[in-house]
Protein backbone atom coordinates (compact mmCIF):
# COMPACT_ATOMS: atom_id res chain seq x y z
CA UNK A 1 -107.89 43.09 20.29
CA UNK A 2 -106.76 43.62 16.56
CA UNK A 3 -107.19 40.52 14.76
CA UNK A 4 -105.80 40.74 11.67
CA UNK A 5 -105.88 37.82 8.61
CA UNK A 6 -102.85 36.08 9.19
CA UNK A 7 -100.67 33.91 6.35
CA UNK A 8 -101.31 29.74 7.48
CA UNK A 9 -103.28 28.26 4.69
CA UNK A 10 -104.08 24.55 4.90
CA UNK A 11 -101.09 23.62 2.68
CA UNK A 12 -98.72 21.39 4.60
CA UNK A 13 -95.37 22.46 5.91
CA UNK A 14 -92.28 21.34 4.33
CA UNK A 15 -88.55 22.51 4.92
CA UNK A 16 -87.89 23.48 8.24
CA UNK A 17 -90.13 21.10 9.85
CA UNK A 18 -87.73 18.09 8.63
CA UNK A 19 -85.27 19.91 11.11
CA UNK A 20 -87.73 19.26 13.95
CA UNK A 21 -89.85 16.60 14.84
CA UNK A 22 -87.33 14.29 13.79
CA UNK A 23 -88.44 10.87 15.07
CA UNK A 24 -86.44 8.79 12.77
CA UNK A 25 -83.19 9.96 14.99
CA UNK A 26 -85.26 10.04 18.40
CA UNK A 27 -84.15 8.80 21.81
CA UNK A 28 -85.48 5.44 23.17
CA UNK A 29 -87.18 6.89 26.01
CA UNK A 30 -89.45 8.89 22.93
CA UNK A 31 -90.56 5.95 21.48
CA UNK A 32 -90.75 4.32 24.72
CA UNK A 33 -93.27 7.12 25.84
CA UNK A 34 -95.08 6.69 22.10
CA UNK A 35 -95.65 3.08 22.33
CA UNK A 36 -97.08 3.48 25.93
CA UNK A 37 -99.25 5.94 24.95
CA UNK A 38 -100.60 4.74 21.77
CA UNK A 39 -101.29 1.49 23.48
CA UNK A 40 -103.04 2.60 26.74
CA UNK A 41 -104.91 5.72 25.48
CA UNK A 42 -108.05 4.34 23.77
CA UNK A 43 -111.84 5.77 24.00
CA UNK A 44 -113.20 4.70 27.62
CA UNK A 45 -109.64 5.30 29.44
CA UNK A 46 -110.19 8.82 27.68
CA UNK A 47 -113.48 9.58 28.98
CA UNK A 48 -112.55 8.76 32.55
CA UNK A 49 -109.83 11.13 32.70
CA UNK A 50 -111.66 13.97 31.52
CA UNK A 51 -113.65 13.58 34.21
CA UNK A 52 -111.49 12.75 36.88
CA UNK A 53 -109.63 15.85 36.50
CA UNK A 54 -111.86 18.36 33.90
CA UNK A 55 -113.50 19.33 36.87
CA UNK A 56 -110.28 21.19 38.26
CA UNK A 57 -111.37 19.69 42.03
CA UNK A 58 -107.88 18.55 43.26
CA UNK A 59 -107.88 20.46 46.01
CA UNK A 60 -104.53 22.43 44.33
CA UNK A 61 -104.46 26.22 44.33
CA UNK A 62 -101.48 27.90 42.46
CA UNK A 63 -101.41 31.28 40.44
CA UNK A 64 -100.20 31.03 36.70
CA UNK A 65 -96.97 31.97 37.78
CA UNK A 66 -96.29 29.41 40.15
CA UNK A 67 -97.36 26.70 37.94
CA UNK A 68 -94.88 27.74 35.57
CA UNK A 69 -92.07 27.92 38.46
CA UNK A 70 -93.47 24.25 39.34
CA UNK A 71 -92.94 23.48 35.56
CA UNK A 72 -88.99 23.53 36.44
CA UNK A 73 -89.06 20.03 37.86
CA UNK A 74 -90.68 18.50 34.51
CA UNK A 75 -88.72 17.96 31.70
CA UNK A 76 -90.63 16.38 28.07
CA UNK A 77 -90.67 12.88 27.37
CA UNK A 78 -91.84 13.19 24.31
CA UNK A 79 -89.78 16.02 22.58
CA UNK A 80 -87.03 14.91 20.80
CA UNK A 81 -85.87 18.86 20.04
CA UNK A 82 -85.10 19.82 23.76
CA UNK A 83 -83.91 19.10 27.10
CA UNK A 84 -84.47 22.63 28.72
CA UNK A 85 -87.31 22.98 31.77
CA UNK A 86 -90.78 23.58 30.96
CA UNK A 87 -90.41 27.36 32.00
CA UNK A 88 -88.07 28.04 30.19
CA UNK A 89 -89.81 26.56 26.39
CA UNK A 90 -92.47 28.36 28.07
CA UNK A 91 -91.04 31.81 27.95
CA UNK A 92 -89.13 31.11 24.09
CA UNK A 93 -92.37 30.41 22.67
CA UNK A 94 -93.96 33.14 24.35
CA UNK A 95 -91.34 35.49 23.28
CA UNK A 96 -91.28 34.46 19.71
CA UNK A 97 -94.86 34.69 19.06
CA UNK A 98 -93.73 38.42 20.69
CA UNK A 99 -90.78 39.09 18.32
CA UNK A 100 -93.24 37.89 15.19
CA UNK A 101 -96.52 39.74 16.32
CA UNK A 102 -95.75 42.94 18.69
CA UNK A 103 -98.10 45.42 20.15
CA UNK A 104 -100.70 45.65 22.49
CA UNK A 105 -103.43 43.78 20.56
CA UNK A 106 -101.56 40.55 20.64
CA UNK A 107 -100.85 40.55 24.08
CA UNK A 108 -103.51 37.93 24.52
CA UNK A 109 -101.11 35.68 21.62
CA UNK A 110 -97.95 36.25 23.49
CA UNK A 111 -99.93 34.99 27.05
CA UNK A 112 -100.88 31.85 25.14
CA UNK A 113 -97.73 31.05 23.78
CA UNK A 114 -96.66 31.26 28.26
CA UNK A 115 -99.27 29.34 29.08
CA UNK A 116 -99.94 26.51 26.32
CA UNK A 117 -98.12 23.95 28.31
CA UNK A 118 -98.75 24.67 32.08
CA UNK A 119 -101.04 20.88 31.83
CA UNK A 120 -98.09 19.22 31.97
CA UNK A 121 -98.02 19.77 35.75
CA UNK A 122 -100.21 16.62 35.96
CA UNK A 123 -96.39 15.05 35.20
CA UNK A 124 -95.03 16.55 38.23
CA UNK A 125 -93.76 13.31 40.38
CA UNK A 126 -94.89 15.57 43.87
CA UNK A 127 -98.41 17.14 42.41
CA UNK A 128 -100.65 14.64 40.29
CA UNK A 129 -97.33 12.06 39.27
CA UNK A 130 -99.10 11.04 36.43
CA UNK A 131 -96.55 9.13 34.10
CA UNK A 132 -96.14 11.02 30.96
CA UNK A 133 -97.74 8.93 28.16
CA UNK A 134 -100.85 10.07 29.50
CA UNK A 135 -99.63 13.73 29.57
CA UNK A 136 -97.42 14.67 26.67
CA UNK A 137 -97.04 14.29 23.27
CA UNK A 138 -98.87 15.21 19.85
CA UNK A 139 -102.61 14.21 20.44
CA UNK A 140 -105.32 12.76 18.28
CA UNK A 141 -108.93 11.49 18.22
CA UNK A 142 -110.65 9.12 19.70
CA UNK A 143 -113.75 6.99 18.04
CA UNK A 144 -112.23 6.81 14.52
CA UNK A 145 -109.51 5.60 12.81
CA UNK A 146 -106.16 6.24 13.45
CA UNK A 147 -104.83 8.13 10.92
CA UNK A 148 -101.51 7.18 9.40
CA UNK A 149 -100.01 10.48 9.65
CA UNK A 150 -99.46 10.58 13.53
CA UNK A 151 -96.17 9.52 14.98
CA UNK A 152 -95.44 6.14 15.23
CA UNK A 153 -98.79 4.75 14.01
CA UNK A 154 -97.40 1.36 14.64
CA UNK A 155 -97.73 1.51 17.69
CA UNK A 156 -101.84 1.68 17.61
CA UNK A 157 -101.95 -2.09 17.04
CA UNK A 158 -101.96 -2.63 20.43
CA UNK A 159 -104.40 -0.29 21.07
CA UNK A 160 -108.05 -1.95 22.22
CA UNK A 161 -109.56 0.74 20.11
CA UNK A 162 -108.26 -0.85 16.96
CA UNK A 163 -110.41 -3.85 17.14
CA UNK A 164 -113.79 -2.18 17.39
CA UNK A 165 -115.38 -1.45 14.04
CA UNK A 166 -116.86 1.79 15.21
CA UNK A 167 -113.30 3.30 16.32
CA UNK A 168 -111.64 2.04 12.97
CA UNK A 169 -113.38 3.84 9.87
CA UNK A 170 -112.55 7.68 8.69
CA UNK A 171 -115.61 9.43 10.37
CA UNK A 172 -115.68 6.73 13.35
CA UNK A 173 -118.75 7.77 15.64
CA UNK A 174 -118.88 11.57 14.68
CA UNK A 175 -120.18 13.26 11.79
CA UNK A 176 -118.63 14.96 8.70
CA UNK A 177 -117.55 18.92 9.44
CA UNK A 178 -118.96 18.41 13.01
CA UNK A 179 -115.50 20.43 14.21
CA UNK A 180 -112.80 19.91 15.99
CA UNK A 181 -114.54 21.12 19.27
CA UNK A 182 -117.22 17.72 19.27
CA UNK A 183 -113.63 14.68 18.98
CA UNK A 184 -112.63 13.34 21.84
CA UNK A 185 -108.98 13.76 21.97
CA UNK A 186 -106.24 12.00 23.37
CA UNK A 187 -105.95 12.73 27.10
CA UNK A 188 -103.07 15.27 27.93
CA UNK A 189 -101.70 18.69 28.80
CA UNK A 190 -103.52 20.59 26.09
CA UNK A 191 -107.17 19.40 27.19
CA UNK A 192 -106.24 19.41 31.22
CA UNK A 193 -105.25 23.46 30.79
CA UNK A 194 -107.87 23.83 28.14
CA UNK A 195 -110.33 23.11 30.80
CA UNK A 196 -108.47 24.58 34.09
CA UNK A 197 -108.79 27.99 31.95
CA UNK A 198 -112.56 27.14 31.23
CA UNK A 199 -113.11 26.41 35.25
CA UNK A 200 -111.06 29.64 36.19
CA UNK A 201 -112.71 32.15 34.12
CA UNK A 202 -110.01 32.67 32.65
CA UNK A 203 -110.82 35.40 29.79
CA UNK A 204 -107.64 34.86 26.92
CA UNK A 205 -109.99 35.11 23.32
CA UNK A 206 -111.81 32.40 22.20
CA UNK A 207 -108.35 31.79 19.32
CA UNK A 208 -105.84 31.82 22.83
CA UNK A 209 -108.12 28.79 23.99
CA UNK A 210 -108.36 27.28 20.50
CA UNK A 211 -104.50 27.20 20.50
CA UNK A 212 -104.12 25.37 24.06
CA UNK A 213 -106.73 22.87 23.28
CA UNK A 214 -104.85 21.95 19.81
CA UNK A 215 -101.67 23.02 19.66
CA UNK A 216 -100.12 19.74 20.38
CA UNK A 217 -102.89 17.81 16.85
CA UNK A 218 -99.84 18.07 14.74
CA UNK A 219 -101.82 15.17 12.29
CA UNK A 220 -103.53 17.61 11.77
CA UNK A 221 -102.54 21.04 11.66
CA UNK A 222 -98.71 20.12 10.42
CA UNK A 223 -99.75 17.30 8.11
CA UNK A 224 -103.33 17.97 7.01
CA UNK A 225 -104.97 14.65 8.77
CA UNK A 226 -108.37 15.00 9.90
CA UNK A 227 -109.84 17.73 7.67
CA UNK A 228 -112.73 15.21 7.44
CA UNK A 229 -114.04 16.61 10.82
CA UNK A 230 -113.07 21.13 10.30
CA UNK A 231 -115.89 22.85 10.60
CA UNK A 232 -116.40 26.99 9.07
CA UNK A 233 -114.83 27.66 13.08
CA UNK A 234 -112.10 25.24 12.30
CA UNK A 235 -110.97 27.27 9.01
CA UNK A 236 -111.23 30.51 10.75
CA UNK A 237 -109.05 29.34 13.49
CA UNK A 238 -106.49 27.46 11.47
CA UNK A 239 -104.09 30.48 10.75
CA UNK A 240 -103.77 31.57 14.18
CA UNK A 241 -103.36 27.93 14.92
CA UNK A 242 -100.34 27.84 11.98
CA UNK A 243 -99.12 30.89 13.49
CA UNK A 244 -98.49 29.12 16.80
CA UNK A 245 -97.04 26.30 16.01
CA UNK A 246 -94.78 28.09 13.66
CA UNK A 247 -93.34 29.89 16.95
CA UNK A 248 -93.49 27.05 19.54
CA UNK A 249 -91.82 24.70 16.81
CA UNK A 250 -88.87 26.58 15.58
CA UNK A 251 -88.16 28.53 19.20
CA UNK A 252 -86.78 25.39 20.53
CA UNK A 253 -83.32 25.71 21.05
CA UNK A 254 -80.94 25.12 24.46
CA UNK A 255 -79.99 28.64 24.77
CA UNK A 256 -81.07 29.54 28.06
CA UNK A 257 -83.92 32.46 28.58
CA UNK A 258 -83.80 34.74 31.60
CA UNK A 259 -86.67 34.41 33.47
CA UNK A 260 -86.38 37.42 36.01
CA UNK A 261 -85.96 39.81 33.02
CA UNK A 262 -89.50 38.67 31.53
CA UNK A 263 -91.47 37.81 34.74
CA UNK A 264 -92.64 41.45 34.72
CA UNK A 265 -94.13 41.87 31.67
CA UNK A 266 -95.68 38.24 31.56
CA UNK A 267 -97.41 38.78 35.28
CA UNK A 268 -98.77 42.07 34.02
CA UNK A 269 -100.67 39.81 31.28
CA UNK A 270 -101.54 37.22 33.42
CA UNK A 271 -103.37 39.87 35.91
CA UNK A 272 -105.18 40.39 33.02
CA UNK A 273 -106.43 37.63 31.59
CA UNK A 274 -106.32 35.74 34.52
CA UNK A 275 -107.29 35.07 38.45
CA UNK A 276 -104.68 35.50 40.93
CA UNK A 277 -104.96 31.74 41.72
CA UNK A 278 -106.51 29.08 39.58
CA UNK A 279 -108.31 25.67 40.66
CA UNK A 280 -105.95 22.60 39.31
């Protein structure tokens, strides 16, 4: 695996991020799913999730593949940018993170980009049903403040969190530069298949698991919140982190992908870095 230095400094993005991520303009049923989740997901709630399903115990057996099939039957609650099925954003990120960094050694980036979202089967009304403020949308930490530059902030007054004086200061309970790796973050898709690959053995490089554990901390890696908790791993990972949400961000669109024309190179991959069925 060729990693090479790639160009996503800690400066924040500007221009073609206005086009996306446009909450201003954004459905009800967006801000609907904010306020719900910015109320409901505080500290303890948090905890109790990770380890109701971290463990990957549900009984469910399904191949990456399948999962993403399964991924048909969810569509985002909390993307304002598209409408299309899961699989499909699965495959246009995936194949932009392709277009951008081709060849062999960054067949373990292109895998990630497939799989980054695959936790949002806890959503699925006939697998885990799990209504989707406590499954989508851009995450954050528990046990300090909340910082001003996630989505609808507002919305944290409501939170129980807010009125404990250990949640509501900069460093909360961690310490300064402890990295990302030590927060606890907002329950969701990106932790849930964060720790299904860590269960599986799943063997994508440590960056591939970096990206699905943060790719949805957009305080932080689109507008710079946070930086009070990177650690010398944090900096390291950053660009590759830049580099994904570069492609995941600005593939969105509702032109349709054809599946059966990708399915064979992306099973090849997932032979590779993965089992040929997972624990969910």
């Amino acid at each position: 695996m060729g990693h090479t230095e790639l160009d996503g400094g800690l400066g924040e993005d500007t221009g073609a991020a206005d086009t996306f991520r446009d909450y201003s303009a954004a459905p009800a049923h967006v801000k609907r799913n904010y306020e719900l989740n910015h109320t409901n997901q505080h500290y303890d709630w948090v905890v109790e999730q990770i380890a109701k399903y971290g463990a990957c115990n549900s009984g469910l057996e399904l191949s990456i593949w399948d999962a993403a099939e399964k991924l048909n039957g969810v569509i985002d609650d909390s993307d304002p940018d598209i409408t299309l099925p899961q699989i499909e954003h699965l495959l246009q990120t995936a194949e932009a993170i392709r277009k951008v960094y081709p060849g062999e050694e960054y067949d373990w980036f292109h895998l990630t980009g497939f799989v980054h979202d695959l936790g949002k089967l806890l959503a699925h009304k006939e697998i885990f049903n799990q209504p989707q403020w406590a499954v989508v949308g851009d995450t954050y930490p528990l046990g300090c403040e909340f910082d001003k530059r996630i989505v609808f902030h507002d919305y944290f007054s409501q939170n129980p969190d807010s009125q404990k004086a250990e949640h509501s200061t900069p460093l909360g309970i961690y310490e300064p530069k402890c990295g990302l790796d030590k927060l606890t973050m907002s329950w969701g898709h990106d932790e849930y298949m964060y720790q299904v690959c860590l269960k599986n053995g799943c063997t994508l490089p440590a960056e591939g698991l970096y990206i699905i554990r943060f790719h949805s901390f957009y305080a932080y890696h689109l507008n710079g919140a946070y930086r009070q908790f990177q650690s010398e791993t944090d900096v390291k990972m950053f660009p590759w982190l830049k580099a994904f949400q570069r492609c995941d961000l600005y593939s969105k669109e509702e032109t349709r992908v054809n599946v059966a024309e990708l399915k064979e190179y992306y099973q090849g991959l997932i032979a590779k870095y993965f089992p040929p069925t997972l624990k969910w």
